[in-house]
C-alpha atoms as a PDB file:
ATOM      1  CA  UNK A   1       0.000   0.000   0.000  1.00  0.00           C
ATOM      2  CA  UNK A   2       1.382   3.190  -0.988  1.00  0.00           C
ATOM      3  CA  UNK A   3       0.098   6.469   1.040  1.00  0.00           C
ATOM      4  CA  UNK A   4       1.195   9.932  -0.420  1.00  0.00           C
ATOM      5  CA  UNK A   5       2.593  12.985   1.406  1.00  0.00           C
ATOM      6  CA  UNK A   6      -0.268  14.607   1.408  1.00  0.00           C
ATOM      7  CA  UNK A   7      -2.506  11.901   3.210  1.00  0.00           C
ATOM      8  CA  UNK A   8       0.615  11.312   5.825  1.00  0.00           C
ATOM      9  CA  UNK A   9       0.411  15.237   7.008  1.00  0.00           C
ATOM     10  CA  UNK A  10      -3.913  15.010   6.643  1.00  0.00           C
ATOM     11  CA  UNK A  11      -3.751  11.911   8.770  1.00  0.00           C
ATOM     12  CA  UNK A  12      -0.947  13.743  11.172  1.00  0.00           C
ATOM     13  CA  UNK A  13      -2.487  17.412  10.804  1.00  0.00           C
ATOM     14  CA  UNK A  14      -6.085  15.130  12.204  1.00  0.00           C
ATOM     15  CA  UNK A  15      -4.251  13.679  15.046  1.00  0.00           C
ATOM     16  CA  UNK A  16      -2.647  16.867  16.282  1.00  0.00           C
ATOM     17  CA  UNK A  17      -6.520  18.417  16.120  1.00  0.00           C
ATOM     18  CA  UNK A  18      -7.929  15.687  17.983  1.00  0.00           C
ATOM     19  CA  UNK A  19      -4.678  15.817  20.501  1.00  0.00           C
ATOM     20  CA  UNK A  20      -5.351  19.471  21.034  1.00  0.00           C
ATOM     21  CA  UNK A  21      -8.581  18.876  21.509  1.00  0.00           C
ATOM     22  CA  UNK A  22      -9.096  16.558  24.727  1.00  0.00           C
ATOM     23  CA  UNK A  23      -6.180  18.111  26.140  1.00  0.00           C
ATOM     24  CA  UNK A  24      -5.007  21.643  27.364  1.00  0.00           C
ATOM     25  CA  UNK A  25      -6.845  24.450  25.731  1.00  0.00           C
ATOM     26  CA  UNK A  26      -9.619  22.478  23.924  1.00  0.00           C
ATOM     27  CA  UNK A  27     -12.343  24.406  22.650  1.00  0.00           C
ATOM     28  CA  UNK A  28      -9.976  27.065  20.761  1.00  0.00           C
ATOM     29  CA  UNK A  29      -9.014  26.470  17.366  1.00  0.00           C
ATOM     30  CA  UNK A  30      -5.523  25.753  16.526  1.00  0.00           C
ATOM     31  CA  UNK A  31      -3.631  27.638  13.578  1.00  0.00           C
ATOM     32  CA  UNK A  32      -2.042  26.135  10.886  1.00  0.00           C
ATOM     33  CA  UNK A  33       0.867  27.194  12.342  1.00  0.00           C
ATOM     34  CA  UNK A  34       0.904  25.306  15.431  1.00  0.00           C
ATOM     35  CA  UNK A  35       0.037  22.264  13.547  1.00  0.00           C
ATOM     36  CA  UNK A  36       3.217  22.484  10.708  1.00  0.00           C
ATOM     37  CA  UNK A  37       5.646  23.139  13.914  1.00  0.00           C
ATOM     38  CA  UNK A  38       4.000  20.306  16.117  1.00  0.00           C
ATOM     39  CA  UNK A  39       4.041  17.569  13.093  1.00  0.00           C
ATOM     40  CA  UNK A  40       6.847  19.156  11.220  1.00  0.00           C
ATOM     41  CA  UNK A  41       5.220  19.698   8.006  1.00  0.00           C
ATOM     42  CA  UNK A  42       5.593  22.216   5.490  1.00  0.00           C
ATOM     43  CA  UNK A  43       3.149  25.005   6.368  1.00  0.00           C
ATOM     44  CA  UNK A  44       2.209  25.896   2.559  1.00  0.00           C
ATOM     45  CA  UNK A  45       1.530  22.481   1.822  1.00  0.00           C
ATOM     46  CA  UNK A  46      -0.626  22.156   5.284  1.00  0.00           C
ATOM     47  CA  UNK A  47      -2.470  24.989   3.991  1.00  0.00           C
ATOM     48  CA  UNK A  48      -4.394  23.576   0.944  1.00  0.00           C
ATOM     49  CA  UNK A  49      -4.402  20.283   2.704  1.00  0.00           C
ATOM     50  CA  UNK A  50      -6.419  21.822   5.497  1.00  0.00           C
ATOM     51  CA  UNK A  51      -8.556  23.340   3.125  1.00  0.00           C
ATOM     52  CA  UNK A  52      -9.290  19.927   1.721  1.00  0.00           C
ATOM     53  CA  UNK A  53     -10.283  18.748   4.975  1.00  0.00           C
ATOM     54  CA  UNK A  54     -12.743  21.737   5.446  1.00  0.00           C
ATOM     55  CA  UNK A  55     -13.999  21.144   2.216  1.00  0.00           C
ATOM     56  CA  UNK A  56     -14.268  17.300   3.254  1.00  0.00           C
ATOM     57  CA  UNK A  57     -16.758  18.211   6.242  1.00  0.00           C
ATOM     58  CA  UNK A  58     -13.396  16.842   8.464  1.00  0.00           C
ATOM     59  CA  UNK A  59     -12.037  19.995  10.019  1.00  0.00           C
ATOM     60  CA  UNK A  60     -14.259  23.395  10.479  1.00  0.00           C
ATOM     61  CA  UNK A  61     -11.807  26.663  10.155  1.00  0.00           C
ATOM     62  CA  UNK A  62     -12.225  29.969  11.425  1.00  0.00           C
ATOM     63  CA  UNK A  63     -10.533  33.408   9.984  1.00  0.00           C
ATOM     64  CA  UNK A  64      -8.849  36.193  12.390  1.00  0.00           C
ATOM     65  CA  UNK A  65      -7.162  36.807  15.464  1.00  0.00           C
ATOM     66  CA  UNK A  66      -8.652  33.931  16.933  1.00  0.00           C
ATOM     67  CA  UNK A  67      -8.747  31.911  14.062  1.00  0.00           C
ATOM     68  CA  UNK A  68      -7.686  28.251  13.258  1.00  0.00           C
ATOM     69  CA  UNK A  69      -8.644  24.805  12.636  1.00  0.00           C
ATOM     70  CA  UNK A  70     -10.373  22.098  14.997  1.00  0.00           C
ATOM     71  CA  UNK A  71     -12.355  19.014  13.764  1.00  0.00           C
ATOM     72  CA  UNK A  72     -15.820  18.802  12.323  1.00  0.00           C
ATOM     73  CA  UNK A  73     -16.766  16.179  14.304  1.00  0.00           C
ATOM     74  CA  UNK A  74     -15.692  14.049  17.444  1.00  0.00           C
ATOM     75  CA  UNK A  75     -11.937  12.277  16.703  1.00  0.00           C
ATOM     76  CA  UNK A  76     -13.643   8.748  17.799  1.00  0.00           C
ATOM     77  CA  UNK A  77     -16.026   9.323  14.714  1.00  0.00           C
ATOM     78  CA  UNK A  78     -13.885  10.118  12.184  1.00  0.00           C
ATOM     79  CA  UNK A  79     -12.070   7.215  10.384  1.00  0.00           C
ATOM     80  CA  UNK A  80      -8.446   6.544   9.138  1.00  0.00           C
ATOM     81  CA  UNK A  81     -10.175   5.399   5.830  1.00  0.00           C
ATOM     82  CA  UNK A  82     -12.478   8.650   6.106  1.00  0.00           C
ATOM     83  CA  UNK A  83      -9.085  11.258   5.754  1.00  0.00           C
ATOM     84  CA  UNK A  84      -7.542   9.101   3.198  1.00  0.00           C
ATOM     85  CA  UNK A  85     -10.965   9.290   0.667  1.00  0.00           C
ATOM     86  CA  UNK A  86     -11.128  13.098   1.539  1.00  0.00           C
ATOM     87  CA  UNK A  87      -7.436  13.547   0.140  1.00  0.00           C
ATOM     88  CA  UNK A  88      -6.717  10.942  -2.299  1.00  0.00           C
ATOM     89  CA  UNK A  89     -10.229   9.303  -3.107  1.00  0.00           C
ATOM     90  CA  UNK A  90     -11.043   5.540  -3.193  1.00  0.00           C
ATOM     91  CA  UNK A  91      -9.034   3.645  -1.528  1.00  0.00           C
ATOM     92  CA  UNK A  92      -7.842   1.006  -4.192  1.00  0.00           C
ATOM     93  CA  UNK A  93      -7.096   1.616  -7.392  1.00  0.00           C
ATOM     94  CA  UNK A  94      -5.581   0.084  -9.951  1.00  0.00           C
ATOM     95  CA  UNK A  95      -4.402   1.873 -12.631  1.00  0.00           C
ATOM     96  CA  UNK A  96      -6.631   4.788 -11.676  1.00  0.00           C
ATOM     97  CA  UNK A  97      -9.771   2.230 -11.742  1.00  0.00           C
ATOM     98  CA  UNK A  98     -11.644   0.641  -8.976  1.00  0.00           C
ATOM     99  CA  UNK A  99     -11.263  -3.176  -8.810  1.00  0.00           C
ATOM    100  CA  UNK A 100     -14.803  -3.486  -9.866  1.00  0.00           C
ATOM    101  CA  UNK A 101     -14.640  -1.808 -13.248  1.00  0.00           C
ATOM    102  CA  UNK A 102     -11.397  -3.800 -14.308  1.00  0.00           C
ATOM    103  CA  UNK A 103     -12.070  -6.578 -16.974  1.00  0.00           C
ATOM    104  CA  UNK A 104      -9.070  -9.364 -16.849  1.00  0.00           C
ATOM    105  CA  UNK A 105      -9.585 -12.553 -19.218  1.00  0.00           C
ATOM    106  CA  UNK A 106      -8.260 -15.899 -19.155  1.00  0.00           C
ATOM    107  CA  UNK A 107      -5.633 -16.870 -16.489  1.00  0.00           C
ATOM    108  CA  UNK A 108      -5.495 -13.298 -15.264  1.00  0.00           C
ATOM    109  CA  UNK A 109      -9.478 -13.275 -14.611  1.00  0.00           C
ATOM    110  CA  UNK A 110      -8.875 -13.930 -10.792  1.00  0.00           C
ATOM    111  CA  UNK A 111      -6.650 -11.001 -10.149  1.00  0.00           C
ATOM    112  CA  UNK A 112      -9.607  -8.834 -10.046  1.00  0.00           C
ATOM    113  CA  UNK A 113     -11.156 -10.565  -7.260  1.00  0.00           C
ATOM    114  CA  UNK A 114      -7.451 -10.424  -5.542  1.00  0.00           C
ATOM    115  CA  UNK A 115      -7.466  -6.585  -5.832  1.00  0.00           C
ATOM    116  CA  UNK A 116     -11.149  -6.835  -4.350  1.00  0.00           C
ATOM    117  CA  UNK A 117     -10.100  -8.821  -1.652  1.00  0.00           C
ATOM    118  CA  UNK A 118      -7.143  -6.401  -0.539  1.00  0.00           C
ATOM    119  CA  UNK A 119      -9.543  -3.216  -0.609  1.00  0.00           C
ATOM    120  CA  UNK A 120     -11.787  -5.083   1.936  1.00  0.00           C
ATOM    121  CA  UNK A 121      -8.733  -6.095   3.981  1.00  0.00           C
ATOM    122  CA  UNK A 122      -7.108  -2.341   3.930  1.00  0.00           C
ATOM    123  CA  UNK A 123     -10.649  -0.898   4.570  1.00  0.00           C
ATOM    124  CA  UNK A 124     -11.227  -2.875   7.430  1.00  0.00           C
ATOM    125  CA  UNK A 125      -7.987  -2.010   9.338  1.00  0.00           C
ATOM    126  CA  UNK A 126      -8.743   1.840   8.005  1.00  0.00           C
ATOM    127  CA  UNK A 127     -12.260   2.108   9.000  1.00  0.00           C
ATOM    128  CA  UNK A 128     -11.590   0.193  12.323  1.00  0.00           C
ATOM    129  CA  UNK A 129      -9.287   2.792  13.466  1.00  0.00           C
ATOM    130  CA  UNK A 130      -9.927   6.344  14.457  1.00  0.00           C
ATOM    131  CA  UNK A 131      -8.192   9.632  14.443  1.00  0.00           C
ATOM    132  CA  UNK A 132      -8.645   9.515  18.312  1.00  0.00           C
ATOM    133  CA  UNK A 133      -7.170   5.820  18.251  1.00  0.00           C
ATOM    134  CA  UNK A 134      -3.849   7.605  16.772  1.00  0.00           C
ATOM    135  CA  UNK A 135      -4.151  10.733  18.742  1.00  0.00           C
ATOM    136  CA  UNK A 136      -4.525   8.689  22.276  1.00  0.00           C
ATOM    137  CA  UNK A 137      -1.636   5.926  20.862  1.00  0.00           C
ATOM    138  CA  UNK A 138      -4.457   3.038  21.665  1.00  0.00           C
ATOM    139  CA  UNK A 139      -4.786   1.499  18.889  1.00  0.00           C
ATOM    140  CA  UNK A 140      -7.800  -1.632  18.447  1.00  0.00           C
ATOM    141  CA  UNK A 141      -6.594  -4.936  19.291  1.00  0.00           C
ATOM    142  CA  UNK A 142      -6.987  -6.026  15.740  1.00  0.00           C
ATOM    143  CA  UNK A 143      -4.376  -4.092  14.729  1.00  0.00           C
ATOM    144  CA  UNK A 144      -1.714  -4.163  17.186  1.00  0.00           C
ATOM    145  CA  UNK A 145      -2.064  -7.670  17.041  1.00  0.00           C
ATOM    146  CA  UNK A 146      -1.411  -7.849  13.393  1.00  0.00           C
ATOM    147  CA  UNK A 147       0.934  -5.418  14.127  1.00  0.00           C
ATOM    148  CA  UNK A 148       3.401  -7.510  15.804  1.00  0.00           C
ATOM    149  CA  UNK A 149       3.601  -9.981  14.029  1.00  0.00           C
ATOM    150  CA  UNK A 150       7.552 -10.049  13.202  1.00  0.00           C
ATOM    151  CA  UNK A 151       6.757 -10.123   9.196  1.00  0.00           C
ATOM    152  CA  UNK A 152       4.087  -7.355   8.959  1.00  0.00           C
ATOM    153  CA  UNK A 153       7.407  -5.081   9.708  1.00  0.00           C
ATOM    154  CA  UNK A 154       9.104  -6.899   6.357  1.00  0.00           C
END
């Protein structure tokens, strides 16, 4: 699975928000700013990222002195898989089509139904987990148990 830059900061840009938000301070948005120095990300790219979260009915932003960014909704209800469609769209493609629409023939016919078969698998670990999952560093027990197993890191 391949994940670009831009879903890496969303998905990190998301955590910080929902960090910020059950912890000191919560209730007052946090600027872009604050977010590129906390996750190290370049604040122009942050910028129209942010903006694609907004526009994705994940983060709510607000102009001014007392401006910034917090989420749209509650961390626990806002999906791994959620951030990743916002940014980058479905999330398995192959050759810029979904599984679904490919047509193989003959001894290849079954790879479509492999390609199938690994969008259910990544949207169930992507859907299972939260942005507050991240942000809190608990993740399910699905996933830390997949997680360490010694070849997942390989």
């Amino acid at each position: 699975m391949r994940l670009s830059a831009r879903v890496d900061y969303a998905l990190r840009a998301a955590a910080e928000l929902a960090a910020t938000a059950s912890g000191p301070g919560r209730g007052r948005p946090v600027t872009a700013d604050q977010i590129a120095r906390a996750q190290e990300i370049p604040p122009k790219f942050l910028e129209s990222i942010l903006l694609q979260l907004r526009r994705g009915g994940i983060v709510h932003a607000q102009r001014g002195p007392e401006g910034g960014y917090w989420l749209a909704r509650p961390a626990e209800e806002i999906s791994l898989a959620e951030v990743i469609r916002v940014i980058d769209g479905p999330l398995a493609h192959v050759r810029g089509q979904r599984p679904e629409q490919l047509g193989y023939h003959g001894p290849a016919r079954a790879l479509q139904e492999v390609w199938i078969a690994l969008r259910a698998s990544e949207r169930e670990i992507l859907e299972l987990v939260s942005v507050a999952d991240v942000a809190a560093g608990t993740l399910p027990a699905r996933v830390t148990e997949l997680a360490a197993d010694p070849r997942a890191w390989i």
